[in-house]
Protein backbone atom coordinates (compact mmCIF):
# COMPACT_ATOMS: atom_id res chain seq x y z
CA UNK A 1 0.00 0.00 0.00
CA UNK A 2 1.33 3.61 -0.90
CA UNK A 3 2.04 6.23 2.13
CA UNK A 4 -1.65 7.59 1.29
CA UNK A 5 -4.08 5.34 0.31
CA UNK A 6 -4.87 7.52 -2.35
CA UNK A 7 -1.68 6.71 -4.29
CA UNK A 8 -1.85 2.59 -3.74
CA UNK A 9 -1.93 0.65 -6.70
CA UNK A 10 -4.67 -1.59 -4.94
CA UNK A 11 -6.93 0.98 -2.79
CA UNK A 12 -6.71 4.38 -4.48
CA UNK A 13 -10.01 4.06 -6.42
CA UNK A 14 -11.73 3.09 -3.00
CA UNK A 15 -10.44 6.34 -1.72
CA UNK A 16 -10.13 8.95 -4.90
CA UNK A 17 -10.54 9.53 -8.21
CA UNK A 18 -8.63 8.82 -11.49
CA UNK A 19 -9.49 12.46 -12.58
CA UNK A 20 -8.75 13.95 -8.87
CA UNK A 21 -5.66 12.06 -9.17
CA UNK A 22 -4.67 13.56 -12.33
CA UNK A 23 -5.67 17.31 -10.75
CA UNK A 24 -3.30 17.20 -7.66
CA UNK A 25 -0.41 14.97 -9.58
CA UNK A 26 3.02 16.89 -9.92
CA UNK A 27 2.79 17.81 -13.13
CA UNK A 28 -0.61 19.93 -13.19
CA UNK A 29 0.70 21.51 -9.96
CA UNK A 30 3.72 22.94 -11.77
CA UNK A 31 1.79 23.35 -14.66
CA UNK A 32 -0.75 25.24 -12.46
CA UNK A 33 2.29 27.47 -11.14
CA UNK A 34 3.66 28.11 -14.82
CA UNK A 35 0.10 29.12 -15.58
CA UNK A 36 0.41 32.04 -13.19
CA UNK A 37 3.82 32.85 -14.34
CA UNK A 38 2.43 32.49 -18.23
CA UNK A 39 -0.46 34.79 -17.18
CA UNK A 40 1.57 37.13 -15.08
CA UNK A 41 4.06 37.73 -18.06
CA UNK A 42 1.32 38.37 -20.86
CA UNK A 43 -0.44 40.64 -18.64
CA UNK A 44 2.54 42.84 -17.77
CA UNK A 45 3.60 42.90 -21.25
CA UNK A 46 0.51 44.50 -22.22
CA UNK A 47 1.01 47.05 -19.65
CA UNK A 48 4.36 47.74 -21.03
CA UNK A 49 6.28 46.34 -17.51
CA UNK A 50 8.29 43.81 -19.25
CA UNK A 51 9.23 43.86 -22.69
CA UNK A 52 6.65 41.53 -25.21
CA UNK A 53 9.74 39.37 -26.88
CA UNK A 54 10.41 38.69 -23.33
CA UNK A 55 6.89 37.85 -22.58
CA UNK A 56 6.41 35.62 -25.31
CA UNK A 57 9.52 33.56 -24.37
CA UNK A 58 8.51 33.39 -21.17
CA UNK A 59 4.84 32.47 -22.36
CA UNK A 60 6.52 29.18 -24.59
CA UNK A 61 8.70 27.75 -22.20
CA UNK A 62 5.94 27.65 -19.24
CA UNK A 63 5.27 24.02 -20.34
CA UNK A 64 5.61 21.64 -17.81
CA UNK A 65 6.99 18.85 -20.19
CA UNK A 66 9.71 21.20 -21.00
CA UNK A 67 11.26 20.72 -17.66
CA UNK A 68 13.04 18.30 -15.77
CA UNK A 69 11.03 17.53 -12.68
CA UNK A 70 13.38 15.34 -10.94
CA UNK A 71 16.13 17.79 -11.12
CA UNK A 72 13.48 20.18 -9.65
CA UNK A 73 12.96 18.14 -7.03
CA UNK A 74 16.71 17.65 -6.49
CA UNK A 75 16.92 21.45 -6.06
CA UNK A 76 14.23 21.82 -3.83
CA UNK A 77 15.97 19.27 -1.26
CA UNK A 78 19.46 21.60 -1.47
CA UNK A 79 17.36 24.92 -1.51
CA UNK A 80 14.35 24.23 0.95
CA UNK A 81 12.32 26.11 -1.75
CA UNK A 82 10.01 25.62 -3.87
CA UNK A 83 9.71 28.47 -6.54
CA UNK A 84 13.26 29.01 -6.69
CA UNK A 85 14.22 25.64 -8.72
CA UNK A 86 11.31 25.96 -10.44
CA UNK A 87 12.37 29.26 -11.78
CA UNK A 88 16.10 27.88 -12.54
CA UNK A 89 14.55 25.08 -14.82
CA UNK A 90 12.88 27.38 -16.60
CA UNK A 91 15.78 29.32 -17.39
CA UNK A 92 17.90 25.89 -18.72
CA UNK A 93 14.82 25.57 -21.01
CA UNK A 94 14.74 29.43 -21.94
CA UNK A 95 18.07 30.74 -22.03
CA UNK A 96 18.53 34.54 -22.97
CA UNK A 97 17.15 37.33 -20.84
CA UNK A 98 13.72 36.80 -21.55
CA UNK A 99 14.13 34.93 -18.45
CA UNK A 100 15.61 38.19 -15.97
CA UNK A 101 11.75 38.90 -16.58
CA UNK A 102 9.80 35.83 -15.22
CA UNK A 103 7.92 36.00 -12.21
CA UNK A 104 8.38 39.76 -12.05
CA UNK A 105 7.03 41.68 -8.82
CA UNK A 106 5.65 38.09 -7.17
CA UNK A 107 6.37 36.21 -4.30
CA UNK A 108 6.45 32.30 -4.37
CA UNK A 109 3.27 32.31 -2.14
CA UNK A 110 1.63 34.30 -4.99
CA UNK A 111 2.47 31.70 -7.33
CA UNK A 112 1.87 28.47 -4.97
CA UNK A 113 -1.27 29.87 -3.57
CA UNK A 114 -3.41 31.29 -6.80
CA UNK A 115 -1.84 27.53 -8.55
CA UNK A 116 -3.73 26.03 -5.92
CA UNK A 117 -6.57 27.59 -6.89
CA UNK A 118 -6.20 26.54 -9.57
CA UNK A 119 -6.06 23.22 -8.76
CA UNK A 120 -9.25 23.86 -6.79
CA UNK A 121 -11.46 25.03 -9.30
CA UNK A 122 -11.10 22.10 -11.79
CA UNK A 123 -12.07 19.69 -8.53
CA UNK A 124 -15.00 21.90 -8.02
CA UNK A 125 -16.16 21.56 -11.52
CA UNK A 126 -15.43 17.50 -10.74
CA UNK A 127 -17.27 17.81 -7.43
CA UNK A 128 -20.15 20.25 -9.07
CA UNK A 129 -20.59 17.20 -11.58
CA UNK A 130 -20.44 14.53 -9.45
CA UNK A 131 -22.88 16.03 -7.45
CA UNK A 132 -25.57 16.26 -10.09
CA UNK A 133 -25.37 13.11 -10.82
CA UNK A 134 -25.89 11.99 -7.27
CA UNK A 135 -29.08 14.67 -6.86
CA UNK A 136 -30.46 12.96 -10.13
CA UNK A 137 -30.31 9.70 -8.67
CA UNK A 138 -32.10 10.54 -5.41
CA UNK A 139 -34.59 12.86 -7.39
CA UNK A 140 -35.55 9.72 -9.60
CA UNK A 141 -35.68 7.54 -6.81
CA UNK A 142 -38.16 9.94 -5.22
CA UNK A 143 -40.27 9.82 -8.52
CA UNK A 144 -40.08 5.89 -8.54
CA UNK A 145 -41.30 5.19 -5.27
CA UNK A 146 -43.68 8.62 -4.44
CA UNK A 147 -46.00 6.27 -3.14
CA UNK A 148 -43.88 2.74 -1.34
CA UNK A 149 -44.97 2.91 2.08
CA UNK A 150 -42.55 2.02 4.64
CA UNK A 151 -42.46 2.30 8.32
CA UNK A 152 -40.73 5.36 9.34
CA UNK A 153 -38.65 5.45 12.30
CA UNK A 154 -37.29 7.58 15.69
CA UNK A 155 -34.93 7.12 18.00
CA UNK A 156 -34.19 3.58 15.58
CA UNK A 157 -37.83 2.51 16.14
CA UNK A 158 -40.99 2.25 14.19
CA UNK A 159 -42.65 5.85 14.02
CA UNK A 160 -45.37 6.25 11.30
CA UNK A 161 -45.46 5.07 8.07
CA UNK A 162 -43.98 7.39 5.25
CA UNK A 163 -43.09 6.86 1.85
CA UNK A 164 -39.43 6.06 0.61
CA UNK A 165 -39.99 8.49 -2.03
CA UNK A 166 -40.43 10.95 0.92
CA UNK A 167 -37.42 9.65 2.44
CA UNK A 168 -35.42 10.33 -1.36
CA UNK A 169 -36.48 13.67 -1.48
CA UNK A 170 -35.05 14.43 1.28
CA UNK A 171 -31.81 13.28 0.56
CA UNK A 172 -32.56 15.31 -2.47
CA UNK A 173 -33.30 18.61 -1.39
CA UNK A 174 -30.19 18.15 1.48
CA UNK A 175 -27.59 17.47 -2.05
CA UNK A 176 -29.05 20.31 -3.53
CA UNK A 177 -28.38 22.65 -0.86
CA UNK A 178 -24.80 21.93 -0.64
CA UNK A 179 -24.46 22.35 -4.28
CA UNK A 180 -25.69 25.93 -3.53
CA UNK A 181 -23.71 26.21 -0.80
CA UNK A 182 -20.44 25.03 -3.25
CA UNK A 183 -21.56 27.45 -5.88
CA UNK A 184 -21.81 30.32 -3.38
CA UNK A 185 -18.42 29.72 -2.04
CA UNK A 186 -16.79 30.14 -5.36
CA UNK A 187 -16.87 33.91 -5.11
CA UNK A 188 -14.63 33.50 -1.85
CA UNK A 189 -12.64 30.75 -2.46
CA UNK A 190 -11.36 31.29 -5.82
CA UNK A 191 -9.70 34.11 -5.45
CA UNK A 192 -6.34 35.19 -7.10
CA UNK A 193 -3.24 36.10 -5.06
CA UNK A 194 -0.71 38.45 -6.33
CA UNK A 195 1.13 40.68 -3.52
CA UNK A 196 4.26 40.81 -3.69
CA UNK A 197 6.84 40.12 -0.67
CA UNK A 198 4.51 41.56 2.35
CA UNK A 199 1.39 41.89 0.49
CA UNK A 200 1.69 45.38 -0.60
CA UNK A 201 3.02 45.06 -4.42
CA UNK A 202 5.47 47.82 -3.50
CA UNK A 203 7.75 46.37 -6.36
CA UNK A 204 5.66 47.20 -9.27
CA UNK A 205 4.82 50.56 -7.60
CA UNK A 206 1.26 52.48 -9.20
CA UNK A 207 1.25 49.70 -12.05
CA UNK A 208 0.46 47.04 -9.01
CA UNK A 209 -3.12 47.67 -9.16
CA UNK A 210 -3.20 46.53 -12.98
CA UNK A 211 -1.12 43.79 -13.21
CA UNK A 212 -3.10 42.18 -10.22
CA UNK A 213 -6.69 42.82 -11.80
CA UNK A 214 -5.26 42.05 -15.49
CA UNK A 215 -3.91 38.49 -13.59
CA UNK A 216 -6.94 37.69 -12.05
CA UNK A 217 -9.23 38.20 -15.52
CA UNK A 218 -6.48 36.56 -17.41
CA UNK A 219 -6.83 33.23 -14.65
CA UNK A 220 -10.39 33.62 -14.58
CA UNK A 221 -10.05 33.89 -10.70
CA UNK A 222 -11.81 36.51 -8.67
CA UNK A 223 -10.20 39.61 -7.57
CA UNK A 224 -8.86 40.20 -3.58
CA UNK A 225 -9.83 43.42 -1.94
CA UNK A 226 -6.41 42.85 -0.12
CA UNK A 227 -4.09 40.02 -0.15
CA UNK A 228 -4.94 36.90 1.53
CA UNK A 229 -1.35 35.70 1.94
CA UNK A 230 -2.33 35.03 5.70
CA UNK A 231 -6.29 35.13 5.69
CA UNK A 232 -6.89 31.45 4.89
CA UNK A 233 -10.21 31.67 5.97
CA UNK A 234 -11.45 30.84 2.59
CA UNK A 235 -9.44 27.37 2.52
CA UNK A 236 -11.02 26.43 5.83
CA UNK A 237 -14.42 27.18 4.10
CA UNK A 238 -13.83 25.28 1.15
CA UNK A 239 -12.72 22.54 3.97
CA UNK A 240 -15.80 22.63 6.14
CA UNK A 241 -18.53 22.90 2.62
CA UNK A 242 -16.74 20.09 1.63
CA UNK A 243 -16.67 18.19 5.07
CA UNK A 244 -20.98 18.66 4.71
CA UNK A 245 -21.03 17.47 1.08
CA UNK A 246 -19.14 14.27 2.12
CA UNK A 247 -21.40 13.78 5.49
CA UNK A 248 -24.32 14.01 3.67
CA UNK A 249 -23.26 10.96 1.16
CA UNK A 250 -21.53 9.31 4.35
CA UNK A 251 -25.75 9.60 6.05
CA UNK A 252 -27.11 8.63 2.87
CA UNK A 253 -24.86 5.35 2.98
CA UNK A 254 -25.66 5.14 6.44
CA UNK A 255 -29.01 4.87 6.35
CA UNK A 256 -28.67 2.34 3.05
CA UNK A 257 -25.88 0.26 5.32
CA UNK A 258 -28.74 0.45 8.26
CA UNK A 259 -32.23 -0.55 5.72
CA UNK A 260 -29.73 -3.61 4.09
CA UNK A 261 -29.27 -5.72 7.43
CA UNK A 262 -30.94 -9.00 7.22
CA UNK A 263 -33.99 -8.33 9.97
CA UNK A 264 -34.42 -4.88 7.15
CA UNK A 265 -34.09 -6.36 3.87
CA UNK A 266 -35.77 -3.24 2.52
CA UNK A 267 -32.76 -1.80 0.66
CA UNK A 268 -29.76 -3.03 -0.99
CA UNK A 269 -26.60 -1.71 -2.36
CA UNK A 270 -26.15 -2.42 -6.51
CA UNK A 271 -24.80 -6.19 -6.15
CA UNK A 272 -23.40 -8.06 -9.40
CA UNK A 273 -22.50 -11.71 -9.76
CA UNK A 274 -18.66 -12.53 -8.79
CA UNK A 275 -18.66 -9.46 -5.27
CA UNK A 276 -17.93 -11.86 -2.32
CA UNK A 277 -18.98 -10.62 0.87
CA UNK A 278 -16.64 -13.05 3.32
CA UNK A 279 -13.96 -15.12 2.39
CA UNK A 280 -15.43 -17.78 4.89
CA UNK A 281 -18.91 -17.20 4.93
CA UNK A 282 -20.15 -17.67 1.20
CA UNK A 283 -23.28 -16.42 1.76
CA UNK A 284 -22.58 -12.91 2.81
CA UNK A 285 -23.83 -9.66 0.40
CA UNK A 286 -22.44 -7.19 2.48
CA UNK A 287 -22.51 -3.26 1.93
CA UNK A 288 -18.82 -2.43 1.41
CA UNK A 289 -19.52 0.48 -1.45
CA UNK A 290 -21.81 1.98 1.32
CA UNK A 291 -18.85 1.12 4.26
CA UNK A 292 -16.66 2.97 2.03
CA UNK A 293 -18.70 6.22 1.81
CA UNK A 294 -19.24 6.37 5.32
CA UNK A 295 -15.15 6.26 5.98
CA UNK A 296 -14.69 8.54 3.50
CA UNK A 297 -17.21 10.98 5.19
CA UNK A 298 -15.72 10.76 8.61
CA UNK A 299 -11.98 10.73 7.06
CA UNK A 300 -13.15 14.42 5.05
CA UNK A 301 -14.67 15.52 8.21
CA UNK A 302 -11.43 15.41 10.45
CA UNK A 303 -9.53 17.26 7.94
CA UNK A 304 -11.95 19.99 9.15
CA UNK A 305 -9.94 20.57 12.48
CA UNK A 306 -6.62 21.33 10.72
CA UNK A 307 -8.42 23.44 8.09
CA UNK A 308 -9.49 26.09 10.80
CA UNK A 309 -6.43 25.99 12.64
CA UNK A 310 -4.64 27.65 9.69
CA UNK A 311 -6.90 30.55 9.97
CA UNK A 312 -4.77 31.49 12.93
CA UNK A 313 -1.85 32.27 11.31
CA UNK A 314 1.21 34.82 12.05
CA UNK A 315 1.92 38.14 10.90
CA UNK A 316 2.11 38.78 6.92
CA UNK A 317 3.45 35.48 6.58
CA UNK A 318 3.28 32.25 7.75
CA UNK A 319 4.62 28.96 5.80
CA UNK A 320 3.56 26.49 8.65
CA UNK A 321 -0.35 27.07 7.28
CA UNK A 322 1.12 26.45 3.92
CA UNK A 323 2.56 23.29 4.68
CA UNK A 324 -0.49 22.25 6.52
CA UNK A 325 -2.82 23.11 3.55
CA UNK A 326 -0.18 21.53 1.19
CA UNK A 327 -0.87 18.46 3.36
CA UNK A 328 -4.61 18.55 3.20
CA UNK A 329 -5.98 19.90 0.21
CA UNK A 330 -5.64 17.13 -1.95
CA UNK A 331 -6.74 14.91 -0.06
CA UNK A 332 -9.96 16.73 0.58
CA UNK A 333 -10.29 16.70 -2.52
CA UNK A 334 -10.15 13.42 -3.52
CA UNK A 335 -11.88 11.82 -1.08
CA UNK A 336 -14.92 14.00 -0.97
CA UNK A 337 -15.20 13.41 -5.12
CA UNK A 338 -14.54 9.59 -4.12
CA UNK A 339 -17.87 9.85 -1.55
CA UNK A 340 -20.06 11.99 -3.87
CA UNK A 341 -19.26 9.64 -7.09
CA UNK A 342 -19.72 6.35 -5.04
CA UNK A 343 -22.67 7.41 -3.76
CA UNK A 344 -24.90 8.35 -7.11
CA UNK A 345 -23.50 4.84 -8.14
CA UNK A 346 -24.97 3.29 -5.28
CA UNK A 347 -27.91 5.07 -5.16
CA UNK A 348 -28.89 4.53 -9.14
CA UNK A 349 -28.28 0.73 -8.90
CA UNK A 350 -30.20 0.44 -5.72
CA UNK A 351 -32.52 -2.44 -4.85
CA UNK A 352 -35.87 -0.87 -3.34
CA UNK A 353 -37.48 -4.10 -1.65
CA UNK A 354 -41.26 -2.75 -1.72
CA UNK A 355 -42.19 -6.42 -0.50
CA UNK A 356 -40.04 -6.14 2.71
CA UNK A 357 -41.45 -2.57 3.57
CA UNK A 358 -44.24 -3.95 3.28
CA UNK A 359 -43.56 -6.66 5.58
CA UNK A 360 -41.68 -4.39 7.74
CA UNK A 361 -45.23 -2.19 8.54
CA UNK A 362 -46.74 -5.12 10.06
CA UNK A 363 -43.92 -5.96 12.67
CA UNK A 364 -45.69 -4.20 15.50
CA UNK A 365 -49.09 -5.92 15.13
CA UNK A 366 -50.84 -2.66 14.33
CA UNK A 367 -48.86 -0.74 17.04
CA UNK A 368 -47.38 1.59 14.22
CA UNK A 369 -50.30 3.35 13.84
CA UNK A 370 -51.28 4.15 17.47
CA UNK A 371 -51.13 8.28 16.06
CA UNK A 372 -54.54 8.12 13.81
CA UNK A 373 -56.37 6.07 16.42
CA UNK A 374 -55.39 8.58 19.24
CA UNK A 375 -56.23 11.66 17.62
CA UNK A 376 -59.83 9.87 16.39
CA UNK A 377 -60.76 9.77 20.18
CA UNK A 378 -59.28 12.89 21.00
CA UNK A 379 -62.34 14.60 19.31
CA UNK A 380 -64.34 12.23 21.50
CA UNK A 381 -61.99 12.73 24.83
CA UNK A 382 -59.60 15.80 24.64
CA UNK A 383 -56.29 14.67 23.07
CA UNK A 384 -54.41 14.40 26.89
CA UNK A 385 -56.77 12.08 28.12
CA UNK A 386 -56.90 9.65 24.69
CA UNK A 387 -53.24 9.59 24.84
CA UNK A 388 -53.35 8.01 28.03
CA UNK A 389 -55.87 5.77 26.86
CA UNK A 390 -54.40 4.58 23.94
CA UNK A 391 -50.78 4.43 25.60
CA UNK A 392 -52.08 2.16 28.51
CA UNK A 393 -53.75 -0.07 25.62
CA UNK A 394 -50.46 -0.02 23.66
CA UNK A 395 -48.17 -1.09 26.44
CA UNK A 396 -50.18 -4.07 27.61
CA UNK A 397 -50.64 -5.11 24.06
CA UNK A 398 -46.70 -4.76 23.10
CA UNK A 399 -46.57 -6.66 26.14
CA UNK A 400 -48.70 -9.28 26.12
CA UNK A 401 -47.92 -9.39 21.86
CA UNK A 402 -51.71 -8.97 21.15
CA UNK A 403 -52.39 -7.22 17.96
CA UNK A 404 -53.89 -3.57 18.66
CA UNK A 405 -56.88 -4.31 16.81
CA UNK A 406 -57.63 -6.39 19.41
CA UNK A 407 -56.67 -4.32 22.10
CA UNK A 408 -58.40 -1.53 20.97
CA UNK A 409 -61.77 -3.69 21.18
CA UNK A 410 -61.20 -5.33 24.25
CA UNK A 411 -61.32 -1.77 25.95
CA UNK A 412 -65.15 -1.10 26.44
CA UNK A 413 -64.45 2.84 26.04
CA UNK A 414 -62.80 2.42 22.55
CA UNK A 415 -65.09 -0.29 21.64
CA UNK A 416 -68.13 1.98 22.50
CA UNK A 417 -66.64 5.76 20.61
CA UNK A 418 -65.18 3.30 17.72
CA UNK A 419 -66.94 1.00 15.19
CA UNK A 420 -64.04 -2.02 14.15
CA UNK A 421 -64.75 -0.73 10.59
CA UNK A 422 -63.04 2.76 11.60
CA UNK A 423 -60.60 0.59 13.83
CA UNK A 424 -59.90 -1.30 10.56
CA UNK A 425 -59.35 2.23 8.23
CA UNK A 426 -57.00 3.89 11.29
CA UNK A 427 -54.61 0.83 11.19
CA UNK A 428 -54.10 1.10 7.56
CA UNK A 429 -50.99 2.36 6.95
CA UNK A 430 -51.17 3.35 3.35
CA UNK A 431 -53.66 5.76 4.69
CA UNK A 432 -51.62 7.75 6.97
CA UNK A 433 -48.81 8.94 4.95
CA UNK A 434 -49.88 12.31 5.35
CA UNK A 435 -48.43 14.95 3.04
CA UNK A 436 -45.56 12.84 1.98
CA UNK A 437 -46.31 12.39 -1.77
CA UNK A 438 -46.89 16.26 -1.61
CA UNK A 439 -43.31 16.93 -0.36
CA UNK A 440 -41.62 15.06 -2.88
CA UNK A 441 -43.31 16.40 -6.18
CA UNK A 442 -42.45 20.08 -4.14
CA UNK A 443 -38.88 18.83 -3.99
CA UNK A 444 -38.46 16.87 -7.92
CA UNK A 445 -39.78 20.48 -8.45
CA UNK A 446 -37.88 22.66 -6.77
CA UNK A 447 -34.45 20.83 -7.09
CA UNK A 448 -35.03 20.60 -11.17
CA UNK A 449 -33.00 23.38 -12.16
CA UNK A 450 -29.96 22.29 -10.85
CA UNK A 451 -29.97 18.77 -13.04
């Protein structure tokens, strides 16, 4: 196994991406920081800073298969630095003076930071598509099964009945609010930095003000009001959204893991001929896509921690956040676009057992529907006084394992307000689902401009 999971030949796919993979490698990092570089040279060429020839040399060697990234690397060990060697094996691929012109007025946190975000925004656009996919696949499973009753539950008991298309929706309408919640942090979070040294572009002097805005609309990145060399508060963001998106696929493959147990039996996660659930116990179809997402979730979450710890950082500068977000991001990253595309798989091959919901309402011998009969004599009794009726009725026949039917008309009060025909109708429980089929046409609607 690799140092992270993330890079093992045998686990990385149960823990990232192939495309988040390819986002956070080496080479798109240095790419990402030749990017900046590229940008920052075409922008203050046009503003007459730098000379153009110089500019476009500069421009043409900021290719990252143009350098030699284990000699890089070498350099970084002897230097402690990483912008340094970079800029030295761009000059051995661009020799001249063109190259007394790179990186002109910036710091190597402007160039490592705005890369990252860099970085960032192609995993959001990952992330943003993943998590369509998953809100399509809990919106149609809401549409599918609008009316399966099934036993709802509290406090991991039977409740009342509701509808798993109820229970779909509102996975639903909880994806699509973190999808607004990613899109709104994109104003924050991708934000250019260009500062200079302390933050204050003294270098370039009055022409500091263009060169950062004409960088920023070059990158397609957001412009700072001030630098955010140590305001990291917008990496913890990005952090915490992130830590929700994943929690909300890690509860979603909770409650899946939960409803798959043998005494549930009334969901299943997609199984396909040849997935062994025990190497001893043949019989097994365990839940390990839906045991996945759930470690995923909690391993996303306690990144969180570390994420708002950099926002405490020292003076103008501070490398130790750095370090820590160097440490971090990628794997935040990954993992969270590992838990978001796991779960729309899981959730568009899932098995609905109707049959076993079905079974599943009549566990309690009628008890599930204590609600309806309780508010029927409240009209009859004052609401107080039937719920001590009915709970006194309810205990002795959980007890005793009598069916409440019976119950009911074994109690000369009930038997004398109710007829066993309206008994009968009460302990239905397709006909107290209340306003679930409601809810989820109000959610397929409301959630159908983001698919």
């Amino acid at each position: 196994m690799g140092t992270y999971v993330s890079d093992s030949r045998l686990f990385r796919d149960q823990f990232s991406t192939p495309r988040m993979r390819e986002i956070f490698s080496d080479e798109n990092c240095v790419q990402k920081w030749l990017d900046v570089e590229a940008a920052l040279a075409k922008v203050q060429a046009r503003l007459g800073v730098i000379p153009a020839e110089a500019a476009a040399q500069i421009v043409a060697t900021c290719k990252v298969g143009l350098l030699d990234l284990d000699a890089m690397k070498l350099e970084m060990d002897r230097t402690s630095h990483p912008i340094v060697p970079l800029l030295r094996e761009m000059k051995k691929a661009c020799p001249g003076e063109a190259m007394e012109w790179v990186h002109y007025g910036a710091t190597t946190q402007d160039i490592m930071d705005t890369g990252v975000v860099l970085q960032v925004k192609e995993a959001l656009d990952e992330i943003d598509a993943a998590m369509r996919a998953l809100l399509k696949a809990a919106s149609d499973l809401a549409v599918q099964h609008r009316g399966t009753v099934m036993a709802g539950r509290s406090h991991g008991q039977q409740a009342l009945p509701i509808t798993f298309g109820f229970k779909a929706a509102g996975w639903a309408a909880e994806i699509a609010r973190n999808m607004d919640r990613l899109a709104q942090l994109r104003e924050r979070v991708l934000v250019g930095s260009f500062a200079g040294a302390i933050g204050t572009l003294a270098a370039l002097g009055e022409q500091g003000d263009a060169v950062q805005r004409g960088l920023f609309a070059e990158l397609g990145l957001a412009e700072t009001l001030i630098t955010w060399h140590t305001a990291r508060d917008g990496m913890a963001e990005l952090a915490c959204t992130l830590a929700i998106c994943a929690a909300t696929v890690g509860r979603i493959a909770h409650e899946i893991y939960e409803l798959q147990k043998t005494e549930f039996s009334e969901l299943e996660e997609p199984f396909s001929p040849g997935k062994v659930g025990s190497s001893t116990m043949p019989h097994k179809r365990n839940p390990p896509a839906c045991e996945g997402i759930i470690a995923l979730a909690r391993a996303v979450r306690a990144i969180v921690p570390q994420a708002v710890e950099c926002v405490m950082a020292d003076h103008e500068r501070d490398k130790v956040v750095l370090q820590s977000e160097r440490e971090f991001t990628s794997r935040l990253m990954c993992m969270t676009h590992a838990a978001v595309v796991k779960g729309a798989a899981v959730l568009r091959g899932l098995t609905v057992r109707a049959d076993m919901m079905e079974r599943n309402l009549g566990l309690l011998n009628g008890l599930l529907m204590s609600e309806p009969v309780m508010f029927a004599l409240g009209k009859k009794f004052g609401k107080q006084e039937a719920h001590e009726m009915v709970y006194e009725i309810c205990m002795h026949a959980f007890e005793s394992g009598q069916p409440l039917r019976d119950a009911l008309l074994a109690n000369n009060t009930v038997a004398a307000a109710l007829t066993p025909a309206e008994i009968d109708a009460m302990l239905d429980p397709h006909s107290y689902v209340g306003m679930a089929e409601v809810f989820v046409d109000r959610v397929v609607a409301g959630v159908a401009g983001k698919l």
